[in-house]
C-alpha atoms as a PDB file:
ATOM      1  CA  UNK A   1       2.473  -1.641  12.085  1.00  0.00           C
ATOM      2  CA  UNK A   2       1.549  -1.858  15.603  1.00  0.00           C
ATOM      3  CA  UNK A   3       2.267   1.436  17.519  1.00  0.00           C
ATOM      4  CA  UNK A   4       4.379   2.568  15.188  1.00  0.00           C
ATOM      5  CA  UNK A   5       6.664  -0.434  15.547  1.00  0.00           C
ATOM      6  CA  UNK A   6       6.941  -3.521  12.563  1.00  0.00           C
ATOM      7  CA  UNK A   7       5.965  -6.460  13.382  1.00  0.00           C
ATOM      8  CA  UNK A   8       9.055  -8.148  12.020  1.00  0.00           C
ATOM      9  CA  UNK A   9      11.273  -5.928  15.167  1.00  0.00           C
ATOM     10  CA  UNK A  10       8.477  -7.169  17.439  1.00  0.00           C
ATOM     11  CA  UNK A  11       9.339 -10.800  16.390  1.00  0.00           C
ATOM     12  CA  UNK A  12      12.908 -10.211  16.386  1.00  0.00           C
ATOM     13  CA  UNK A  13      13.352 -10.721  12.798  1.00  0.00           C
ATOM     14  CA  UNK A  14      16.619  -8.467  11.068  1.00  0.00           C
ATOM     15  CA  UNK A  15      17.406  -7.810   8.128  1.00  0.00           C
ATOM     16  CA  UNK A  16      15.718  -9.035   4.567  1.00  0.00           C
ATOM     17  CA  UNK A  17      14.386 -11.677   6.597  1.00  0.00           C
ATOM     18  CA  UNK A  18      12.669  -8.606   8.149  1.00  0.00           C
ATOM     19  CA  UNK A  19      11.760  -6.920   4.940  1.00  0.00           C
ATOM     20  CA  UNK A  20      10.085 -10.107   3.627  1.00  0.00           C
ATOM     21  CA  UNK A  21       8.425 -10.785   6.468  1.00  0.00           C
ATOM     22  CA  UNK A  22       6.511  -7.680   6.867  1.00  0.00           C
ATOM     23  CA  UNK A  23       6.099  -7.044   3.510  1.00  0.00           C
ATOM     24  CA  UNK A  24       4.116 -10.302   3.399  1.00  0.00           C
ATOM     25  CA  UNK A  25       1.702  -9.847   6.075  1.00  0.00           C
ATOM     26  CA  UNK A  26       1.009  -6.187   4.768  1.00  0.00           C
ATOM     27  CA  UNK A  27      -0.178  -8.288   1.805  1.00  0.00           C
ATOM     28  CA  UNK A  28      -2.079 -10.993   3.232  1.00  0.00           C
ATOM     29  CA  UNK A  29      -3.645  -8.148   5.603  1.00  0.00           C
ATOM     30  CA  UNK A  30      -4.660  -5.847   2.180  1.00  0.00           C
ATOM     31  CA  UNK A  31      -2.935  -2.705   4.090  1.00  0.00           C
ATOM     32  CA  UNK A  32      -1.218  -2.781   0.556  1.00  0.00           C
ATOM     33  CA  UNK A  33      -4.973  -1.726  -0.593  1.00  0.00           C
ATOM     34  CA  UNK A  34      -5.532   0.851   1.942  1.00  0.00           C
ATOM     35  CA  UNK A  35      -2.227   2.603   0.998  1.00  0.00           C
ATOM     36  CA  UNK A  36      -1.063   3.872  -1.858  1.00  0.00           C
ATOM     37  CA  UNK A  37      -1.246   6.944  -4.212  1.00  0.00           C
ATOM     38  CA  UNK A  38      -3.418   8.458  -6.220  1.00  0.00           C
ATOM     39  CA  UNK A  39      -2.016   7.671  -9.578  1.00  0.00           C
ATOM     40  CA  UNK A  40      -2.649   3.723  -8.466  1.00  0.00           C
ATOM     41  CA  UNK A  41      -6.140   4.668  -7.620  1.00  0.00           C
ATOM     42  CA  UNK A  42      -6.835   6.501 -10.575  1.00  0.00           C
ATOM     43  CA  UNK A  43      -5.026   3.611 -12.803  1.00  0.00           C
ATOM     44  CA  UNK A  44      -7.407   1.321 -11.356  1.00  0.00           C
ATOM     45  CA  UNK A  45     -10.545   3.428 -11.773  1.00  0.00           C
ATOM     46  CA  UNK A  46     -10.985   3.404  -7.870  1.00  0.00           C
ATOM     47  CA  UNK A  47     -10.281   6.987  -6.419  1.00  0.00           C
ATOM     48  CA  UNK A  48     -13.799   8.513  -6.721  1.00  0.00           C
ATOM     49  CA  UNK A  49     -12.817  12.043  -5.013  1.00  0.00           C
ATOM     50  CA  UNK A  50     -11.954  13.346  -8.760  1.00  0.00           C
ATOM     51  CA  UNK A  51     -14.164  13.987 -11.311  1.00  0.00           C
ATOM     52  CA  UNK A  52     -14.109  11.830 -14.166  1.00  0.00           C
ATOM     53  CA  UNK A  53     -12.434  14.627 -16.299  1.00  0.00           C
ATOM     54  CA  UNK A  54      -9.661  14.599 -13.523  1.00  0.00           C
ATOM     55  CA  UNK A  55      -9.489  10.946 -13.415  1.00  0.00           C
ATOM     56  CA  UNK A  56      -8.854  10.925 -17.789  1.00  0.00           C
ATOM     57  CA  UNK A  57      -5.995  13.392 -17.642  1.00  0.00           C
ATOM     58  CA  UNK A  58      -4.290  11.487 -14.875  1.00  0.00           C
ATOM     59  CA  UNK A  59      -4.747   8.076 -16.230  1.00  0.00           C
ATOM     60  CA  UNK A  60      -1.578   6.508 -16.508  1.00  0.00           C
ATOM     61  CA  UNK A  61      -2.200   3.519 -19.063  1.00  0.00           C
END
């Protein structure tokens, strides 16, 4: 997002032509990486503020 604004409105795109379109260059930009909770982080052995007992009892396998 750019200011808060899609870039799909910024284009003029509507609807799930909108939708796809952002969605896919949140993935080719790897903001789907940056965001995301902690349960993902944990699941993938990447969130590194809990401790590793922490990170066991939330594992979601």
């Amino acid at each position: 997002m750019i200011l808060g604004v899609p870039p799909s409105v910024l284009l003029g795109y509507e609807g799930p032509a909108a939708w796809i379109f952002d969605l896919v260059l949140l993935s080719l930009s790897g903001f789907e990486d940056r965001v995301g909770g902690v349960a993902e982080k944990v699941k993938r052995g990447r969130d590194r503020r809990l401790r590793p007992d922490q990170r066991r009892r939330l594992y979601i396998g």
